[in-house]
Protein backbone atom coordinates (compact mmCIF):
# COMPACT_ATOMS: atom_id res chain seq x y z
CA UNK A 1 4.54 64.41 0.81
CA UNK A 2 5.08 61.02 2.01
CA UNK A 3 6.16 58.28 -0.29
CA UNK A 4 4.02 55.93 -1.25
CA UNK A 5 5.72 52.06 -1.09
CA UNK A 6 5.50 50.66 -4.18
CA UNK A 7 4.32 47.12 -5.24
CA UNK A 8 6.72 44.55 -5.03
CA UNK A 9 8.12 43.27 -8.54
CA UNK A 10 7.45 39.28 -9.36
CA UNK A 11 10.91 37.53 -10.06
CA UNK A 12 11.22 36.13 -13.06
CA UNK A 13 9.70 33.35 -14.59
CA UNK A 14 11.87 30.73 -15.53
CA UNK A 15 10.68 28.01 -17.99
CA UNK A 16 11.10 24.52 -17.52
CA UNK A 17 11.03 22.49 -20.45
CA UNK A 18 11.92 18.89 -18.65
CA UNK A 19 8.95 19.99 -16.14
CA UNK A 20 6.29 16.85 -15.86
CA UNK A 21 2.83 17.28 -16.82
CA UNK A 22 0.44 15.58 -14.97
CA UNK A 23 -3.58 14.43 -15.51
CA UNK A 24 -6.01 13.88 -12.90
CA UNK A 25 -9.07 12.36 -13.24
CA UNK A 26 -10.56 13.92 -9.69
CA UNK A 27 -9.90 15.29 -6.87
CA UNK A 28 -9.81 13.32 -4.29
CA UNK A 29 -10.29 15.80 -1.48
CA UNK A 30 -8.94 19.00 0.19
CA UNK A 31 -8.88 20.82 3.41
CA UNK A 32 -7.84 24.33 4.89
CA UNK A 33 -4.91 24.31 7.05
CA UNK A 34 -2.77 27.21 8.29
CA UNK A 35 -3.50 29.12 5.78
CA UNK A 36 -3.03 26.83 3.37
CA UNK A 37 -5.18 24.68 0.97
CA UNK A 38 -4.39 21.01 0.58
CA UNK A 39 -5.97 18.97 -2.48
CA UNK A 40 -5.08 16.01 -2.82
CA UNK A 41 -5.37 14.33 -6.54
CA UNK A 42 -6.32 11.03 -7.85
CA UNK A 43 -6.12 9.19 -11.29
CA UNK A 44 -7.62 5.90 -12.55
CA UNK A 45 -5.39 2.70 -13.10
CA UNK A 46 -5.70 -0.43 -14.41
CA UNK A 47 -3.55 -3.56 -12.95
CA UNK A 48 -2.72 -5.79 -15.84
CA UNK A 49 -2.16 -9.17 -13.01
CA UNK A 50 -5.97 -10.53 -14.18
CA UNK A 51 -8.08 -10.32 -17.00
CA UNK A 52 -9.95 -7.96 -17.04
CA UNK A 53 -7.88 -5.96 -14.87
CA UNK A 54 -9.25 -4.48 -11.69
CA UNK A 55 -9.66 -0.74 -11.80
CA UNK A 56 -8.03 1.07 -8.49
CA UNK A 57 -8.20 4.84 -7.53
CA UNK A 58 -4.52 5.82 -7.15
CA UNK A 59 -3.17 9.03 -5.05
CA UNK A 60 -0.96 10.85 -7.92
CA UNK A 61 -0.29 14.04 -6.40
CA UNK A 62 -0.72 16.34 -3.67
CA UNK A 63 -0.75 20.45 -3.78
CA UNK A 64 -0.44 22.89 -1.06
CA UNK A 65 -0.76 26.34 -1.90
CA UNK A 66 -1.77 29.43 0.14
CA UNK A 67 -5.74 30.28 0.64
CA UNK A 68 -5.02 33.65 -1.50
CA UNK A 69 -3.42 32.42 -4.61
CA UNK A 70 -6.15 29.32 -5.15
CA UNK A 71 -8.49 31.80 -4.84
CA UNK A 72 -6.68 33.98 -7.66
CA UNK A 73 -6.67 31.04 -9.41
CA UNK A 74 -10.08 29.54 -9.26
């Protein structure tokens, strides 16, 4: 009887208290790319220089993760 391979084990997961969080208000968009899925996040902001201040649409983050796991996670 053959053996069967078995399943990989995860490493661990190590906690990082000093990790940011961060908020988006949108996304701003996202695209497929060897393999890969790029979105690219944006959040609201305020410049104080005038009153009232003009609102801008700031980039704040990108992510690029692999097709399979933001499916798994959607």
């Amino acid at each position: 009887m053959a053996d069967v391979p078995s399943k990989p084990l995860s490493p661990a997961l190590l906690d990082n208290p000093q990790a940011p969080d961060v908020f988006a208000d949108d996304v701003t968009g996202w695209f497929l790319s060897g393999g890969n899925v790029r979105i690219t996040f944006e959040c609201h902001r305020v410049s104080h220089t005038a009153s009232p201040g003009p609102l801008n649409r700031v980039v704040i983050g990108r992510l690029v993760m692999p097709i399979d796991a933001a499916e798994a996670m959607a």
